[in-house]
PDB file of N, CA and C in Angstrom:
ATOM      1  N   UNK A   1      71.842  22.705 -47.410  1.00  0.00           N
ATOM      2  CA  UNK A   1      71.329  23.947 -46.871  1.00  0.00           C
ATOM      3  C   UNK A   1      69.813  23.841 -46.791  1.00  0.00           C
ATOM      4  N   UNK A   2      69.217  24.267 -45.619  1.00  0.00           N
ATOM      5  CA  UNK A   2      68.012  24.218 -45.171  1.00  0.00           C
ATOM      6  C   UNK A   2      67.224  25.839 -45.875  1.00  0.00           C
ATOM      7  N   UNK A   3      65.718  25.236 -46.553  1.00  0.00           N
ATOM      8  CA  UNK A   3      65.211  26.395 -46.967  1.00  0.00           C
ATOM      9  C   UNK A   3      64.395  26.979 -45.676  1.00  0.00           C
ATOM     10  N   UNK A   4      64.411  28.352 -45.974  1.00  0.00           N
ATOM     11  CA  UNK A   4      63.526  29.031 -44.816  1.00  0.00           C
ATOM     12  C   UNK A   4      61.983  29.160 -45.284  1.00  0.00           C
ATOM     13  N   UNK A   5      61.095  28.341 -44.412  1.00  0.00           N
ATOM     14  CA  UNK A   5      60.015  28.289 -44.023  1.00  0.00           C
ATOM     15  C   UNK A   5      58.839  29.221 -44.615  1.00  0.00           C
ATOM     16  N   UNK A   6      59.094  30.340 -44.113  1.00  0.00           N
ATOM     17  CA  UNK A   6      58.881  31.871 -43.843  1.00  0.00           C
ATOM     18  C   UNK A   6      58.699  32.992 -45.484  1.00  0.00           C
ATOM     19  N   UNK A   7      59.997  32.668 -46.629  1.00  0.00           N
ATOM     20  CA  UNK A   7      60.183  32.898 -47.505  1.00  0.00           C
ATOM     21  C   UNK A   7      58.669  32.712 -48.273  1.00  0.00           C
ATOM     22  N   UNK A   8      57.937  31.642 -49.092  1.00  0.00           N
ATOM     23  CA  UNK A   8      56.519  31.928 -49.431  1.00  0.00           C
ATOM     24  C   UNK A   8      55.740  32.841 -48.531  1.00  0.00           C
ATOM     25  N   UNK A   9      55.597  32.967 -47.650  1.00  0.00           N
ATOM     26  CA  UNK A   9      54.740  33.605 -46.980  1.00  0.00           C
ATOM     27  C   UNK A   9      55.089  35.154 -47.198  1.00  0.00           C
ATOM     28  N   UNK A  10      56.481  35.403 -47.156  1.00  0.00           N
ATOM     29  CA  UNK A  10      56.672  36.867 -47.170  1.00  0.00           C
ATOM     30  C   UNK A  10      56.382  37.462 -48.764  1.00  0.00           C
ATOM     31  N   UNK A  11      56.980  36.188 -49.735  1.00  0.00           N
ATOM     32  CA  UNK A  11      56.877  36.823 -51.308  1.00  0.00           C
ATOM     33  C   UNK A  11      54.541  36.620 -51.465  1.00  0.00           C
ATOM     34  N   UNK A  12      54.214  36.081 -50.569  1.00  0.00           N
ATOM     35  CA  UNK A  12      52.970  36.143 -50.730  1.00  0.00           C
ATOM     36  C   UNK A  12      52.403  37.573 -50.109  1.00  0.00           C
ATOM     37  N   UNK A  13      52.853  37.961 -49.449  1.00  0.00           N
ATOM     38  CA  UNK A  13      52.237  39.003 -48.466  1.00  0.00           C
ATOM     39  C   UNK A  13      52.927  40.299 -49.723  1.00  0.00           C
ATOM     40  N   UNK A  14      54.047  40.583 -50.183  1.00  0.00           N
ATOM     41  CA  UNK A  14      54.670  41.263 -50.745  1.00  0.00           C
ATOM     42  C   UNK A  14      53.591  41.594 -52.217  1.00  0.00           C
ATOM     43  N   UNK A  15      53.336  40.363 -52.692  1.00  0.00           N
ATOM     44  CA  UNK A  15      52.403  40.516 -53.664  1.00  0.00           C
ATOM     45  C   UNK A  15      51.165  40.507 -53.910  1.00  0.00           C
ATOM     46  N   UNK A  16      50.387  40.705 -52.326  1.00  0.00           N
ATOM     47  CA  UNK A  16      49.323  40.669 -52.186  1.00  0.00           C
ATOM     48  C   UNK A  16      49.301  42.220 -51.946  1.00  0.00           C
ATOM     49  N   UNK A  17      50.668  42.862 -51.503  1.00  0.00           N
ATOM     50  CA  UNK A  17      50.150  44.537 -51.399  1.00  0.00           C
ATOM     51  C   UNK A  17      50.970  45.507 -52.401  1.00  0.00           C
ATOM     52  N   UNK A  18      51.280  44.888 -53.537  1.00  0.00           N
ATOM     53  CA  UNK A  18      51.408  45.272 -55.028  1.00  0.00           C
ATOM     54  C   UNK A  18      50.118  45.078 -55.718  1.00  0.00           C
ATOM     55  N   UNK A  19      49.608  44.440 -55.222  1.00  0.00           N
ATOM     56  CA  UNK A  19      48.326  43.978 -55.993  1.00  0.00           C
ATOM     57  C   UNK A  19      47.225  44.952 -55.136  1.00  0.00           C
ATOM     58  N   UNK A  20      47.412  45.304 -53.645  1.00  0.00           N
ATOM     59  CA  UNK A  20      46.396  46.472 -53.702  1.00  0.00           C
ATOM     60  C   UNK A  20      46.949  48.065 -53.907  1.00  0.00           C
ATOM     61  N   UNK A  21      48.221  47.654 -53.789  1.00  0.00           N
ATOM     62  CA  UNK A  21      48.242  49.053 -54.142  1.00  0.00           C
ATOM     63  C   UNK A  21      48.036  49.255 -56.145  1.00  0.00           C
ATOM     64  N   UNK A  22      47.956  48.183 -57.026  1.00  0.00           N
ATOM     65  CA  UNK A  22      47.613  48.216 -58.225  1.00  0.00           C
ATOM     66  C   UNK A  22      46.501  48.650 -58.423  1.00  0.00           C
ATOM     67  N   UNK A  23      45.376  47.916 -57.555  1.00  0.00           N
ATOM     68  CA  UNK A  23      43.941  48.183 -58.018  1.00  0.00           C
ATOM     69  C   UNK A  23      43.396  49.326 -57.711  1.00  0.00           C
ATOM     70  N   UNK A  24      44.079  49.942 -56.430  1.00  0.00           N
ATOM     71  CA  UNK A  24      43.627  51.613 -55.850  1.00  0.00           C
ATOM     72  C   UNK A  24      44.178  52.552 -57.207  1.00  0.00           C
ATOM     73  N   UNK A  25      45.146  52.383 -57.500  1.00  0.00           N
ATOM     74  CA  UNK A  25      45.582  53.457 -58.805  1.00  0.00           C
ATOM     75  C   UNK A  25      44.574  52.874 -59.977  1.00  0.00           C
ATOM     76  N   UNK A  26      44.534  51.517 -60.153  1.00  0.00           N
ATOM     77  CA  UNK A  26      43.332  51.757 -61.448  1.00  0.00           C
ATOM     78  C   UNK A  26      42.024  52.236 -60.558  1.00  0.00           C
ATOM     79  N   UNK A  27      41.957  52.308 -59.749  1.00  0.00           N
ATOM     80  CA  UNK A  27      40.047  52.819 -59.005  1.00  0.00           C
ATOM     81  C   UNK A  27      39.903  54.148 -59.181  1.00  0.00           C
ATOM     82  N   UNK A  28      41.413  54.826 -58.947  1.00  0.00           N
ATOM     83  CA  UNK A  28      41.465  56.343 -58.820  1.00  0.00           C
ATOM     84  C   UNK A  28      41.423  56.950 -60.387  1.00  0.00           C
ATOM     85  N   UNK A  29      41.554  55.941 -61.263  1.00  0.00           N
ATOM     86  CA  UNK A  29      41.604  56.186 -62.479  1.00  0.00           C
ATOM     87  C   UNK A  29      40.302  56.309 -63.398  1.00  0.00           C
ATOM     88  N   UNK A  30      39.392  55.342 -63.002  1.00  0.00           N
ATOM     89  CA  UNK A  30      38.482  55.144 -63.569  1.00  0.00           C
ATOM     90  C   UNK A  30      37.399  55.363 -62.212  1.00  0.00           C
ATOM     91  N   UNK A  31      37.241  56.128 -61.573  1.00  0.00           N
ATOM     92  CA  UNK A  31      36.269  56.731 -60.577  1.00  0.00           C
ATOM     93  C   UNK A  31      34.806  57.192 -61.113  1.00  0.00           C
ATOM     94  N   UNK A  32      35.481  57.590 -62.249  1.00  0.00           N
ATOM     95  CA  UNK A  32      34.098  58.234 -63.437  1.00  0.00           C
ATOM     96  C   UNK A  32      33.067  57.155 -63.465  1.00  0.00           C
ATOM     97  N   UNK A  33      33.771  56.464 -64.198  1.00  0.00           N
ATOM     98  CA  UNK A  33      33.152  55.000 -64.522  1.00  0.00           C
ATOM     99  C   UNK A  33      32.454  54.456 -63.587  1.00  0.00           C
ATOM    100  N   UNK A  34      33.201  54.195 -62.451  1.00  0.00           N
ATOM    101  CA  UNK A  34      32.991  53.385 -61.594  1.00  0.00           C
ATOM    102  C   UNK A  34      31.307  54.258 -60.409  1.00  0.00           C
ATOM    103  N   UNK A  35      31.429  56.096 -60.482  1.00  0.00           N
ATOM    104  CA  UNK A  35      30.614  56.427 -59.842  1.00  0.00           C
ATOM    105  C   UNK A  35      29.391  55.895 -60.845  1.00  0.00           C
ATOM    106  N   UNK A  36      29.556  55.919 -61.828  1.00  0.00           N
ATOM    107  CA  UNK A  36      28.142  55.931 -62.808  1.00  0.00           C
ATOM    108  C   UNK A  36      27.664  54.369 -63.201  1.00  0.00           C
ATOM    109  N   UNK A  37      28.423  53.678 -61.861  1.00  0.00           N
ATOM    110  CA  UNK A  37      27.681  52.223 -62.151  1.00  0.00           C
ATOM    111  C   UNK A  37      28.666  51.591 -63.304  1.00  0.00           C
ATOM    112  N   UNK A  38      29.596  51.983 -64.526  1.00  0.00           N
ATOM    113  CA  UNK A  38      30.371  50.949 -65.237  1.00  0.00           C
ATOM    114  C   UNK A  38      29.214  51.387 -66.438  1.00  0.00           C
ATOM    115  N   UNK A  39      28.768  52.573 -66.498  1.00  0.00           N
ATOM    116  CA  UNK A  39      28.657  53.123 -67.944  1.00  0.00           C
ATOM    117  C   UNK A  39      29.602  53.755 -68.544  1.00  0.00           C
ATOM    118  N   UNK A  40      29.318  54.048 -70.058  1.00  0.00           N
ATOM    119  CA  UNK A  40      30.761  55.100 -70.956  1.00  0.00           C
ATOM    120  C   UNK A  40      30.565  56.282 -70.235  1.00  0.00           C
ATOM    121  N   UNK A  41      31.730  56.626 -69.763  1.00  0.00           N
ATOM    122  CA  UNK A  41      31.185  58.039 -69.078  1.00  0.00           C
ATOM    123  C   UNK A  41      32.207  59.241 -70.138  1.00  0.00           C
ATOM    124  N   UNK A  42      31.556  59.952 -70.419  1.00  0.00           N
ATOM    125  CA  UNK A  42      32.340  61.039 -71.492  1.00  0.00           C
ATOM    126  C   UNK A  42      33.654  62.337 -71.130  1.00  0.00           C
ATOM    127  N   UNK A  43      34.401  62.427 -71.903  1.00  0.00           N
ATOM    128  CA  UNK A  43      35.264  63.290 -70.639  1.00  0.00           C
ATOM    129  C   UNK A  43      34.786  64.253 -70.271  1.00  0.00           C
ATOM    130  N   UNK A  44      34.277  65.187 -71.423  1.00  0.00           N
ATOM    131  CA  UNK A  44      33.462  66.535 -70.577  1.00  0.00           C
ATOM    132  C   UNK A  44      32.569  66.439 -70.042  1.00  0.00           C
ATOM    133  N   UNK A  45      32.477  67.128 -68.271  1.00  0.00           N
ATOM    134  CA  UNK A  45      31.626  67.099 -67.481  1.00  0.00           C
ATOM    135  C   UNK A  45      31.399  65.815 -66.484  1.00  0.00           C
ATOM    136  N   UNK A  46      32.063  64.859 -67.083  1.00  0.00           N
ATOM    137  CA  UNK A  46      31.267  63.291 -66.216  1.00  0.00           C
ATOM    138  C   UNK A  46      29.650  63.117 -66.691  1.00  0.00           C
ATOM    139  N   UNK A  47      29.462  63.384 -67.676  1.00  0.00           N
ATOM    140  CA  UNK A  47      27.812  62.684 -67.487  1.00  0.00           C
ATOM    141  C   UNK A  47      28.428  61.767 -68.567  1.00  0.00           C
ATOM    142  N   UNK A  48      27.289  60.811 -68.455  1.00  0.00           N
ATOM    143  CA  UNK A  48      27.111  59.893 -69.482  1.00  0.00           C
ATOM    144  C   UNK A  48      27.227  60.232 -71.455  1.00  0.00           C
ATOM    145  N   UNK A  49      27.781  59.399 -71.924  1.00  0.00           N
ATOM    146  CA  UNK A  49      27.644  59.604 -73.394  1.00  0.00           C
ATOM    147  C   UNK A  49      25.999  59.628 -74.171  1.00  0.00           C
ATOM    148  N   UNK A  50      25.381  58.841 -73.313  1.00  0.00           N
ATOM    149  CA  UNK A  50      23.609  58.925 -73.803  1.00  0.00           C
ATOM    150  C   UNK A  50      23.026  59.992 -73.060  1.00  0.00           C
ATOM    151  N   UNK A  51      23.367  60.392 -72.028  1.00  0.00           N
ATOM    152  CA  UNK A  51      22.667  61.394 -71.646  1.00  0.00           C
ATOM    153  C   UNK A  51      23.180  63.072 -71.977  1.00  0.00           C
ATOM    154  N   UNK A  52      24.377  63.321 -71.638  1.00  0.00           N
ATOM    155  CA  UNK A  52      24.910  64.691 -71.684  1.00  0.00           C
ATOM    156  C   UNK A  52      24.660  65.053 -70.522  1.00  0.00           C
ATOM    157  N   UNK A  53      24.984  66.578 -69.976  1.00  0.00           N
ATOM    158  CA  UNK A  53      24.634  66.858 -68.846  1.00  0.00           C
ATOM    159  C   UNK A  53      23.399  67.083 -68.434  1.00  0.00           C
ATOM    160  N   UNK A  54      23.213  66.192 -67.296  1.00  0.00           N
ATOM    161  CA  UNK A  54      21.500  66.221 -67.123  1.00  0.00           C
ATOM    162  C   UNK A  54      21.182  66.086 -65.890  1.00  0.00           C
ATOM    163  N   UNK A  55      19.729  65.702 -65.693  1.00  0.00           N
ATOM    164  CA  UNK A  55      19.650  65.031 -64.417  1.00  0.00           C
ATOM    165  C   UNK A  55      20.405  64.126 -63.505  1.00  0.00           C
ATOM    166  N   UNK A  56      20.650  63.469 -64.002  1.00  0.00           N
ATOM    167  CA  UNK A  56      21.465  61.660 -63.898  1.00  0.00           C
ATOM    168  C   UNK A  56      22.832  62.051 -63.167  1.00  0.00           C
ATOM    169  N   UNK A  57      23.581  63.330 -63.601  1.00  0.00           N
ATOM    170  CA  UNK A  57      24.522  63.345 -62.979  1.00  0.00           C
ATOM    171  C   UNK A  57      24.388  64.445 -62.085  1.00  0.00           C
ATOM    172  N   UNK A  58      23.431  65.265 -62.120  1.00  0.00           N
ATOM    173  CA  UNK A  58      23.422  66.138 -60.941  1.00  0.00           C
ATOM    174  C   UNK A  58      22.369  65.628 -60.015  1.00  0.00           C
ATOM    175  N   UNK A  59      22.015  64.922 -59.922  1.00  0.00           N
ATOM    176  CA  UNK A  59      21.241  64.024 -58.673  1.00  0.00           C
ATOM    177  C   UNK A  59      22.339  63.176 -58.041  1.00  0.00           C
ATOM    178  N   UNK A  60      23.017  63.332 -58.325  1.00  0.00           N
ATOM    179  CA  UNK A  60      24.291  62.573 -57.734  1.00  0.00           C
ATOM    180  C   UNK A  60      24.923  63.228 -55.835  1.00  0.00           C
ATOM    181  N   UNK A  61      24.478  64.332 -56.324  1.00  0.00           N
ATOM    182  CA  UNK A  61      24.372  65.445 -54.870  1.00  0.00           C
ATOM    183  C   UNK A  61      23.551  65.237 -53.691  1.00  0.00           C
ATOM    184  N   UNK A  62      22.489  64.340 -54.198  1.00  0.00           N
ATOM    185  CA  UNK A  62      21.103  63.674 -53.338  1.00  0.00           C
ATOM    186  C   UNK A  62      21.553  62.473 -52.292  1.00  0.00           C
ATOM    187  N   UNK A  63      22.390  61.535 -52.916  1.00  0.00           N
ATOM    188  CA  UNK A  63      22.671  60.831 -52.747  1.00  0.00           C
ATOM    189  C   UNK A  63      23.468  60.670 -50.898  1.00  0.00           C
ATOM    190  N   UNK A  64      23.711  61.490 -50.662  1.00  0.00           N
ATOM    191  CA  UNK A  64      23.996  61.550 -49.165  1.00  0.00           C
ATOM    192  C   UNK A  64      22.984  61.459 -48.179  1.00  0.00           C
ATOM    193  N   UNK A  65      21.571  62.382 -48.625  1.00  0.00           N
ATOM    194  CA  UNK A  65      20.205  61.499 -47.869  1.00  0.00           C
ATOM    195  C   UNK A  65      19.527  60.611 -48.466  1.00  0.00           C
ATOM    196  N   UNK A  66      19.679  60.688 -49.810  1.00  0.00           N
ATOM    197  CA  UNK A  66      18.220  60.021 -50.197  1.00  0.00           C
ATOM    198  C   UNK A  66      18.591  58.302 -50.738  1.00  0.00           C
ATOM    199  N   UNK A  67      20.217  57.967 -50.786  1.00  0.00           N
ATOM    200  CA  UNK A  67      20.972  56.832 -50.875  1.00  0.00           C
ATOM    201  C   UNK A  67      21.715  56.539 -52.016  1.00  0.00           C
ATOM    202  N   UNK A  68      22.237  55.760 -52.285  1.00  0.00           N
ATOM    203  CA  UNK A  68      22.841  55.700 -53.733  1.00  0.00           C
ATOM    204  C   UNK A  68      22.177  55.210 -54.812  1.00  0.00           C
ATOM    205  N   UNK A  69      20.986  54.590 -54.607  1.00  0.00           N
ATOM    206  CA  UNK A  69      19.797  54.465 -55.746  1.00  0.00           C
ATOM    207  C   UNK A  69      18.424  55.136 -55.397  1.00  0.00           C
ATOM    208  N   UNK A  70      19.223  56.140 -54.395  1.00  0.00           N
ATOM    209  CA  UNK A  70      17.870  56.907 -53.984  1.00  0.00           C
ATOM    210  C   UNK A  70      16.382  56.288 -53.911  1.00  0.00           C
ATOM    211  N   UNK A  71      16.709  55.286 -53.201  1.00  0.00           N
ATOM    212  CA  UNK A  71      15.692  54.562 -52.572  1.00  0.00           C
ATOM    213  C   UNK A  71      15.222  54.803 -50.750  1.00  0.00           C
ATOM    214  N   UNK A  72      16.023  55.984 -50.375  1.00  0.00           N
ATOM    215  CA  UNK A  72      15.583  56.583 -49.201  1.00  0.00           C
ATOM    216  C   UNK A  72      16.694  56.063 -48.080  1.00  0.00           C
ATOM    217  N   UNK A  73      16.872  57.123 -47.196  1.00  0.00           N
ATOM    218  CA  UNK A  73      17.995  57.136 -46.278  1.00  0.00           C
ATOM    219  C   UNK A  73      17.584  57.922 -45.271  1.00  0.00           C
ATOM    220  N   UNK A  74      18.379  58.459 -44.744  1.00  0.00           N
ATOM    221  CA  UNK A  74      17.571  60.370 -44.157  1.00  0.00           C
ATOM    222  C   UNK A  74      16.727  60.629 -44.431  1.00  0.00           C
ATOM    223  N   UNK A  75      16.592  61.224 -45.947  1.00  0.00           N
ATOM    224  CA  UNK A  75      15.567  61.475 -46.721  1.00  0.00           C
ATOM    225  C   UNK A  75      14.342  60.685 -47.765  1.00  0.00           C
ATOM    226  N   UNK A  76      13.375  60.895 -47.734  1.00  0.00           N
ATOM    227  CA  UNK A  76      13.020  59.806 -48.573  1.00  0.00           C
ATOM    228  C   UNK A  76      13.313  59.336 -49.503  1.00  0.00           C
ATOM    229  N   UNK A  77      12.156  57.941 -50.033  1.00  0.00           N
ATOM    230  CA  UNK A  77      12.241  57.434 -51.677  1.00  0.00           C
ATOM    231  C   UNK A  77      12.017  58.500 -52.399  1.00  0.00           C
ATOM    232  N   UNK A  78      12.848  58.446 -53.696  1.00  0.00           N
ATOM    233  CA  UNK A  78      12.502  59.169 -54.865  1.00  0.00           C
ATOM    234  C   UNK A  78      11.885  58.506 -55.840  1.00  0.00           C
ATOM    235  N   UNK A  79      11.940  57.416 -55.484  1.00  0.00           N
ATOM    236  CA  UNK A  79      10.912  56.542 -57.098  1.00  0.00           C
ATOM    237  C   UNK A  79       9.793  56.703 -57.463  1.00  0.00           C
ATOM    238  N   UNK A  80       8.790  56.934 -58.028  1.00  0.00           N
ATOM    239  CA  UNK A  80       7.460  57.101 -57.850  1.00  0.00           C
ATOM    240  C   UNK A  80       7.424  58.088 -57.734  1.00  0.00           C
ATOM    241  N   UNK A  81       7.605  59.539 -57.648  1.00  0.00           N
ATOM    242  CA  UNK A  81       6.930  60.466 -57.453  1.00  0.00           C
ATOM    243  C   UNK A  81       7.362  61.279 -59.190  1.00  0.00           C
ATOM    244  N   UNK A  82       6.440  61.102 -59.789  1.00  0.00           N
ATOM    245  CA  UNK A  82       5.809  61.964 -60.836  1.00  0.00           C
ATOM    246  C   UNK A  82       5.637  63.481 -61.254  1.00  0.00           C
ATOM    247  N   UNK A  83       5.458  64.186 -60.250  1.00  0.00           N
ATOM    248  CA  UNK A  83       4.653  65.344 -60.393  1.00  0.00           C
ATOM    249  C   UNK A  83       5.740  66.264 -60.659  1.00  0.00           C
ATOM    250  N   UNK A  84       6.495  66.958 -62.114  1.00  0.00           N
ATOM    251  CA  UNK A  84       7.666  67.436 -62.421  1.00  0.00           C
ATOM    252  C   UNK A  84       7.712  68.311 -61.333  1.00  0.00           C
ATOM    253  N   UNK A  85       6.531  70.049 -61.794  1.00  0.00           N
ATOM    254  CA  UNK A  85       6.880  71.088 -61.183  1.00  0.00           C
ATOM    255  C   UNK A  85       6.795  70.822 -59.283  1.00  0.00           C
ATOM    256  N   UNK A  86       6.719  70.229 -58.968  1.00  0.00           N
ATOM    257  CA  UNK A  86       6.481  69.474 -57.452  1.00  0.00           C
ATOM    258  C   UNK A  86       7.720  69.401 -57.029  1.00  0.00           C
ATOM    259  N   UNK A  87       8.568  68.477 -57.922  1.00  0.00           N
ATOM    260  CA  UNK A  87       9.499  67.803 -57.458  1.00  0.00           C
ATOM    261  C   UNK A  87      10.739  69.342 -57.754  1.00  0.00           C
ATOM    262  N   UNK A  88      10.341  69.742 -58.804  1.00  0.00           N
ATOM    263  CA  UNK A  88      10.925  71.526 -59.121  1.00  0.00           C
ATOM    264  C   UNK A  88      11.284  72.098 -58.338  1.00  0.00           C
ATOM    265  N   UNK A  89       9.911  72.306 -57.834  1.00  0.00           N
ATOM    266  CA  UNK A  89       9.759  73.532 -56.296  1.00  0.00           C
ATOM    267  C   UNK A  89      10.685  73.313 -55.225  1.00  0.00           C
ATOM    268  N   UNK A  90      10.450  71.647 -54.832  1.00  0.00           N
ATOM    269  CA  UNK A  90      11.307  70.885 -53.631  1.00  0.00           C
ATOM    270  C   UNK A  90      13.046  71.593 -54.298  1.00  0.00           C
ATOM    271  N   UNK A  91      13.116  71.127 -55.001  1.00  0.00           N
ATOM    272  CA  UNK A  91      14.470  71.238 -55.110  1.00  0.00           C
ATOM    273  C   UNK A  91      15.199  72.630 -55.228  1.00  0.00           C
ATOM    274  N   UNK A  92      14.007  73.538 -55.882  1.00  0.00           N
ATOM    275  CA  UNK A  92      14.903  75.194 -55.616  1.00  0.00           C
ATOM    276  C   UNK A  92      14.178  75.688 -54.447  1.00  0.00           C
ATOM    277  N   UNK A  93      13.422  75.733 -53.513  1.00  0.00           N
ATOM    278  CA  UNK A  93      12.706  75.840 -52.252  1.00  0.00           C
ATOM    279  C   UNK A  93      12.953  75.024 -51.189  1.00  0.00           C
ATOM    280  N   UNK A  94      13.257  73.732 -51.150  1.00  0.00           N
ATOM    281  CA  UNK A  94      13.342  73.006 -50.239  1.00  0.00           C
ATOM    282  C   UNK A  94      12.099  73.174 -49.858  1.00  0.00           C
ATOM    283  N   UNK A  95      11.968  71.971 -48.992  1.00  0.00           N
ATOM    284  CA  UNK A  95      10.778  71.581 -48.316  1.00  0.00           C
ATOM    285  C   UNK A  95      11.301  70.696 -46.443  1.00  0.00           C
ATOM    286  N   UNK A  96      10.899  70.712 -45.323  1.00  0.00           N
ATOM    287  CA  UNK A  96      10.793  70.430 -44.327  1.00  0.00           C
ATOM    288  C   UNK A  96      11.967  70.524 -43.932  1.00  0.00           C
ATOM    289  N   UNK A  97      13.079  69.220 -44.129  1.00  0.00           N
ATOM    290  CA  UNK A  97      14.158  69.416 -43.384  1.00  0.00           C
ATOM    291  C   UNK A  97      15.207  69.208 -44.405  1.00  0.00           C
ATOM    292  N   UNK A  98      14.512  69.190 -45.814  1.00  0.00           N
ATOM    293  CA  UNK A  98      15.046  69.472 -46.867  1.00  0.00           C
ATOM    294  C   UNK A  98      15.608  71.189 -47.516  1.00  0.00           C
ATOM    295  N   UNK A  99      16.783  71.480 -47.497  1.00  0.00           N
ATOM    296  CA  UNK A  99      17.179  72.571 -47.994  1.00  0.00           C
ATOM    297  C   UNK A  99      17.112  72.877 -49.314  1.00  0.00           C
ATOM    298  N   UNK A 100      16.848  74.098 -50.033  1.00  0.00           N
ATOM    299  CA  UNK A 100      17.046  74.322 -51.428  1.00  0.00           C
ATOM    300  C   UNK A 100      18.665  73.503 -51.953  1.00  0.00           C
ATOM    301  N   UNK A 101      18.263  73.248 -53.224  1.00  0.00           N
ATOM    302  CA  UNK A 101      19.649  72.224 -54.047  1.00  0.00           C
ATOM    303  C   UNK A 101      20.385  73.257 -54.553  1.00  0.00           C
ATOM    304  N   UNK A 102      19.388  73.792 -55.611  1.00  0.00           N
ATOM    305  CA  UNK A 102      19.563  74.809 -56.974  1.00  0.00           C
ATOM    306  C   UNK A 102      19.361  75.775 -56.829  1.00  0.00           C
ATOM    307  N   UNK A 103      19.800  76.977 -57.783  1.00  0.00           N
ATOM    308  CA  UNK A 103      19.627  78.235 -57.925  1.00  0.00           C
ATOM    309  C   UNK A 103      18.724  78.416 -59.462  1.00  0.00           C
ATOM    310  N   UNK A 104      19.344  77.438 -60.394  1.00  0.00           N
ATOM    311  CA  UNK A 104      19.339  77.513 -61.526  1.00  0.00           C
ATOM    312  C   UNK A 104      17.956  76.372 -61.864  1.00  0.00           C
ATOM    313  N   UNK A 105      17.146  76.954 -62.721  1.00  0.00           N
ATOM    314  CA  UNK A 105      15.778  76.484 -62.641  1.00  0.00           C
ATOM    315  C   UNK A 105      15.934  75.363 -63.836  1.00  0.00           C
ATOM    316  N   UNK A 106      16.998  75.679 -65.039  1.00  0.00           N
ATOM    317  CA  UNK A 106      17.412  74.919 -65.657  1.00  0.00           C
ATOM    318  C   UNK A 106      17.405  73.713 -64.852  1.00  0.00           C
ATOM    319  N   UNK A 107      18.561  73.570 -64.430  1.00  0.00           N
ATOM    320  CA  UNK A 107      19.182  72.531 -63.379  1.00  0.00           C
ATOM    321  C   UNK A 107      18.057  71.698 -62.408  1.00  0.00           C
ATOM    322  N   UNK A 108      17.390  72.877 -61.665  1.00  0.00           N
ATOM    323  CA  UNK A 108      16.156  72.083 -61.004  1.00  0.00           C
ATOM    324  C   UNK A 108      15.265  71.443 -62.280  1.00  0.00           C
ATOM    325  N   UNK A 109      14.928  72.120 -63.273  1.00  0.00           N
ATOM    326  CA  UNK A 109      14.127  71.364 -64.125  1.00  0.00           C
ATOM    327  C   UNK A 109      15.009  70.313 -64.371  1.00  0.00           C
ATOM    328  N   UNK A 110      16.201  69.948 -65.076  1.00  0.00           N
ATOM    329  CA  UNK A 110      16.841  68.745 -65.413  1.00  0.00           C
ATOM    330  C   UNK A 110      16.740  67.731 -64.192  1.00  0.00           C
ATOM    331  N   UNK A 111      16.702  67.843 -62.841  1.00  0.00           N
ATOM    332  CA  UNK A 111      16.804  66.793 -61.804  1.00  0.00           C
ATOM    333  C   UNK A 111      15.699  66.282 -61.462  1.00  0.00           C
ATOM    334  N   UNK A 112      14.417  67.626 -62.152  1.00  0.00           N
ATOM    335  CA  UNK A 112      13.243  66.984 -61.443  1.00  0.00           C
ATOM    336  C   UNK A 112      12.984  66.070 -62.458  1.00  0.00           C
ATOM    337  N   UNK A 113      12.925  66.477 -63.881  1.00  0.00           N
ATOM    338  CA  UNK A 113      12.480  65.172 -65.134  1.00  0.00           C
ATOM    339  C   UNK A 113      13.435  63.654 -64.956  1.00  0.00           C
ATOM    340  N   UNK A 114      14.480  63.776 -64.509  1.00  0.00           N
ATOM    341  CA  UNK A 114      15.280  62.605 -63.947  1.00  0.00           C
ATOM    342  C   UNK A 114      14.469  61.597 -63.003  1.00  0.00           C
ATOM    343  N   UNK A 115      14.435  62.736 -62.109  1.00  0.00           N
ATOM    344  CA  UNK A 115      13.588  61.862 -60.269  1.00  0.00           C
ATOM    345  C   UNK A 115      12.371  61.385 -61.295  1.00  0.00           C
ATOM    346  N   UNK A 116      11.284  61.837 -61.918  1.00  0.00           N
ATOM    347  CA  UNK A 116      10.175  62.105 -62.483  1.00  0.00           C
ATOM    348  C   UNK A 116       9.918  60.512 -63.032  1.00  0.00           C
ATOM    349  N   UNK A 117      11.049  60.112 -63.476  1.00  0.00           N
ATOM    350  CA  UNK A 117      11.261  58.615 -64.567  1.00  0.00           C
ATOM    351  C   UNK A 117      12.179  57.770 -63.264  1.00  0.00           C
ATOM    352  N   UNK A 118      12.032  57.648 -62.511  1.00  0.00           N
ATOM    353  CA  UNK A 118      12.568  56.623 -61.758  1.00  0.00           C
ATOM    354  C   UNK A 118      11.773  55.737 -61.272  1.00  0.00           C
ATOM    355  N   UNK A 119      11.764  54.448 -61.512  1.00  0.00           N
ATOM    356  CA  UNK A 119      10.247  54.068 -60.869  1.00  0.00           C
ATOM    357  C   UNK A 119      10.705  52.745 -59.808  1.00  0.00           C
TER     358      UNK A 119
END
């Protein structure tokens, strides 16, 4: 009896999409992790275990203009700019084609001391 040809190829293809459908359920699992770069991320809230809720994870909202290391996109770089109550104002005022973020001055204060240390 003659083997069929075809057979590796299909048990290869078969286990090449067990194997993605494996890694999408661990991705969907560990998303936390995975948004925060592959730090401990804590269960309450999603921020980090060294930080708590802070800047770090609510600048995460920026990230659609300003990029995912907020090194500028749409919107500009955030690195380098220093000046807390500055960066304050921008964020519960908006500025140009920038819209207000925050309501909560808390919150704007936590994102601006974040941006503030990025260099």
């Amino acid at each position: 009896m003659k083997n069929n040809p075809i057979i590796p190829y299909i048990l290869i293809m078969a286990f090449g999409i067990g194997l993605i459908f494996f890694m999408s359920m661990e991705g969907v699992g560990n998303k936390e992790e995975i948004a925060h770069g592959g730090e401990d991320v804590a269960e309450e809230g999603g921020a980090t275990a060294e930080e708590g809720a802070g800047g770090a994870e609510l600048v995460s909202a920026c990230i659609g203009c300003h990029g995912g290391d907020l090194t500028g996109g749409m919107g500009p770089d955030l690195h380098g700019i220093t000046d807390v109550e500055h960066i304050k104002n921008v964020v519960m005022n908006g500025q140009g084609q920038m819209p207000p973020v925050v309501q909560d001055e808390a919150e704007a204060q936590a994102i601006a001391e974040y941006i503030s240390t990025l260099e």
